[in-house]
C-alpha atoms as a PDB file:
ATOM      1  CA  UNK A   1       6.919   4.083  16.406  1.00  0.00           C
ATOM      2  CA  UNK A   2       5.470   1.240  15.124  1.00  0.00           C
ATOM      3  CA  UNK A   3       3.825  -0.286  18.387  1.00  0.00           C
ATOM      4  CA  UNK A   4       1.931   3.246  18.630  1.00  0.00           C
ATOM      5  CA  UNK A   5       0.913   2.537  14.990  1.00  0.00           C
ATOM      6  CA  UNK A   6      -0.350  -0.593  15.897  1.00  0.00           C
ATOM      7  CA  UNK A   7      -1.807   0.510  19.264  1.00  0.00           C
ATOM      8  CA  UNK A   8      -3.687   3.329  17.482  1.00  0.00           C
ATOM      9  CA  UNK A   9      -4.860   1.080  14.590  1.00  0.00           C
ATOM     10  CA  UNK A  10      -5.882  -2.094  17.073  1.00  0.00           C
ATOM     11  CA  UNK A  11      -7.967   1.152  18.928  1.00  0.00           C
ATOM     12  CA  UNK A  12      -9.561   2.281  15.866  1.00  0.00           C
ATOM     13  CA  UNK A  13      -9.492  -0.944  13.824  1.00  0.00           C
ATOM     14  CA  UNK A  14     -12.496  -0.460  11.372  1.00  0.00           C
ATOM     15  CA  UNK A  15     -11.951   2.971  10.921  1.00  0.00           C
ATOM     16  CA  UNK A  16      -8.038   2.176  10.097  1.00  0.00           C
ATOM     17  CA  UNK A  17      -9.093  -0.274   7.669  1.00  0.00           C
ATOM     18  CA  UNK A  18     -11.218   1.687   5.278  1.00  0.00           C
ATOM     19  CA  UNK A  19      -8.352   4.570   5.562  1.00  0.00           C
ATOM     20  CA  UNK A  20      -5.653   1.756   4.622  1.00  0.00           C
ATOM     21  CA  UNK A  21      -7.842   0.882   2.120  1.00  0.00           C
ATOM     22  CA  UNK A  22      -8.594   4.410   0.562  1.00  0.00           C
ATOM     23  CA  UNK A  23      -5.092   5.207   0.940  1.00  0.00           C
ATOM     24  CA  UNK A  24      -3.352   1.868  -0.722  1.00  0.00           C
ATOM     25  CA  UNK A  25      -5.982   1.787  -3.472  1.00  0.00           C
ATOM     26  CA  UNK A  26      -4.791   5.350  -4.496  1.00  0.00           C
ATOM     27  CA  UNK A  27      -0.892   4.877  -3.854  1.00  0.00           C
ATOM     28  CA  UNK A  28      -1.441   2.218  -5.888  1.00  0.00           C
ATOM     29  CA  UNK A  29      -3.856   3.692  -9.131  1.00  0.00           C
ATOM     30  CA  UNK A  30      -1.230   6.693  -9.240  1.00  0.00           C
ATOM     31  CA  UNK A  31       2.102   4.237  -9.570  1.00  0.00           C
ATOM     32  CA  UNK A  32      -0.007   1.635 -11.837  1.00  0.00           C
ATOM     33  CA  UNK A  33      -0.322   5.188 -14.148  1.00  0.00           C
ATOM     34  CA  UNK A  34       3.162   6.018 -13.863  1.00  0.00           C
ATOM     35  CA  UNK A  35       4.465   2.916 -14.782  1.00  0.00           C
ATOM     36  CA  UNK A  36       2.179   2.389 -17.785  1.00  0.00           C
ATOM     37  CA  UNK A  37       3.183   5.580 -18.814  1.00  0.00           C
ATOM     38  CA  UNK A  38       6.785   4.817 -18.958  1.00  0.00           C
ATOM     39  CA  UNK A  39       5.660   1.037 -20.665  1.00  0.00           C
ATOM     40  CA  UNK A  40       7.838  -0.357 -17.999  1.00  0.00           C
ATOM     41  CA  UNK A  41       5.384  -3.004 -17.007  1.00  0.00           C
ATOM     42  CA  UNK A  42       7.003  -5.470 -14.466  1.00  0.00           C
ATOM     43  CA  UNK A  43       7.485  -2.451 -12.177  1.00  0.00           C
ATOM     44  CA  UNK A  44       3.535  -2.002 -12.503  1.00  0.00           C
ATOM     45  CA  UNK A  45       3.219  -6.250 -11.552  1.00  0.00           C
ATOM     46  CA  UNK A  46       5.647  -5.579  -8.953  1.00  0.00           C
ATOM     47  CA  UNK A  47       3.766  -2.348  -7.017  1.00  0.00           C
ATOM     48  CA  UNK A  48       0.230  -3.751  -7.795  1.00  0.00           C
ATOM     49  CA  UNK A  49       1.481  -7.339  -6.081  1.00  0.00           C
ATOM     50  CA  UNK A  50       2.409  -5.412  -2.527  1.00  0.00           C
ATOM     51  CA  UNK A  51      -1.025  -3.241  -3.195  1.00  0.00           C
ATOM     52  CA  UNK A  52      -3.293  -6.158  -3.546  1.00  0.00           C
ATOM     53  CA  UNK A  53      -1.483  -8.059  -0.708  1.00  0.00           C
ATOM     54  CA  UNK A  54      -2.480  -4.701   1.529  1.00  0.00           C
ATOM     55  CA  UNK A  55      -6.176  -4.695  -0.007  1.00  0.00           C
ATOM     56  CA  UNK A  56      -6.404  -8.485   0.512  1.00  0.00           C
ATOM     57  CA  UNK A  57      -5.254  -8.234   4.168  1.00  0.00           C
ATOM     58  CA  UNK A  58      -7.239  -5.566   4.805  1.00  0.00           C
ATOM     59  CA  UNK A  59     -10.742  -7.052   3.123  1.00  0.00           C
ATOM     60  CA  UNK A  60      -9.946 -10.476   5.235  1.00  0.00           C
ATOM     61  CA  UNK A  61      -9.794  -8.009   8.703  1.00  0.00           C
ATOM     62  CA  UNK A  62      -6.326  -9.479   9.503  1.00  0.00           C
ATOM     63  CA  UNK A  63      -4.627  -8.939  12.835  1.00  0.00           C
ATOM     64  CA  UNK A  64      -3.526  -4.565  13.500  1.00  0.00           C
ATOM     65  CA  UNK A  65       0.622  -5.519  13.572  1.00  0.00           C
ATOM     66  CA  UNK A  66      -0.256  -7.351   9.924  1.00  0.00           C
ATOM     67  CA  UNK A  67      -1.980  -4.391   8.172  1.00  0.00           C
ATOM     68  CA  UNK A  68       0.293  -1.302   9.880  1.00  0.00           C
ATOM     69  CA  UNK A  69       3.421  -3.794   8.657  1.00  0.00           C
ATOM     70  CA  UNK A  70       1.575  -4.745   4.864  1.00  0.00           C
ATOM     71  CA  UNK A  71       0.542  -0.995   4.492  1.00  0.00           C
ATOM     72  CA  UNK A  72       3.552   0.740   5.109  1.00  0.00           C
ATOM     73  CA  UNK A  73       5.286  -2.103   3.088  1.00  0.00           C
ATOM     74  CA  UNK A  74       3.351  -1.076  -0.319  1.00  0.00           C
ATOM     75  CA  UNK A  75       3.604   2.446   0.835  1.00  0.00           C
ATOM     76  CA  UNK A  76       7.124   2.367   0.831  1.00  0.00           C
ATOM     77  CA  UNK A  77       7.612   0.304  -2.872  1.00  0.00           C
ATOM     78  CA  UNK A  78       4.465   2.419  -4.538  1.00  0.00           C
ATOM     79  CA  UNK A  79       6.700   5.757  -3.514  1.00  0.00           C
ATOM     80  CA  UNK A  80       9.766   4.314  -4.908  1.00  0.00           C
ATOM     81  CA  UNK A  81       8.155   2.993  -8.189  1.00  0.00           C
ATOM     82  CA  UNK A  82       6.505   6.459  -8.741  1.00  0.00           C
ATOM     83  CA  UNK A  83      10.237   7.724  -8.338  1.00  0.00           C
ATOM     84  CA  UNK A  84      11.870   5.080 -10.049  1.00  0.00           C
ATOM     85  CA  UNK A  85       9.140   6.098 -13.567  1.00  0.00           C
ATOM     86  CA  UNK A  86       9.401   9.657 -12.590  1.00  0.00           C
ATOM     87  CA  UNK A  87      13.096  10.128 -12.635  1.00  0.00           C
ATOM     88  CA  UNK A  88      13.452   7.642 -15.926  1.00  0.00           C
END
């Protein structure tokens, strides 16, 4: 699954960036807010880290397998974090 992923982003490349960006940038706003809600702010500095490491890869027009792996990555600990402050 992930070699489609990165054959379909190394295909589309600029177009996947700006969607990785939209996408990250939002996943990330909406946990920042959740976690500030709850005051719990090392899970906010934890989430924002793996967001910014997306954005930053994705401004610097790394390599496809590097922003499919960096963007599911923050995807995956943004979700949990929201959880995590949901749940609490």
């Amino acid at each position: 699954m992930l070699q489609k992923l990165d054959e379909f982003t190394e295909k589309g490349y600029y177009g996947m960036i700006s969607v990785f960006i939209l996408v990250g940038s939002v996943m990330g706003g909406i946990m920042a807010m959740s976690a500030l809600e709850k005051n719990n702010l090392f899970l906010m500095a934890l989430g924002l880290a793996f967001t910014m490491a997306n954005l930053v890869l994705n401004i610097a027009q790394a390599p496809p397998k590097w922003l499919v792996r960096t963007f599911l990555l923050s995807l995956i600990v943004n979700v949990i974090i929201i959880l995590i402050t949901t749940w609490t």
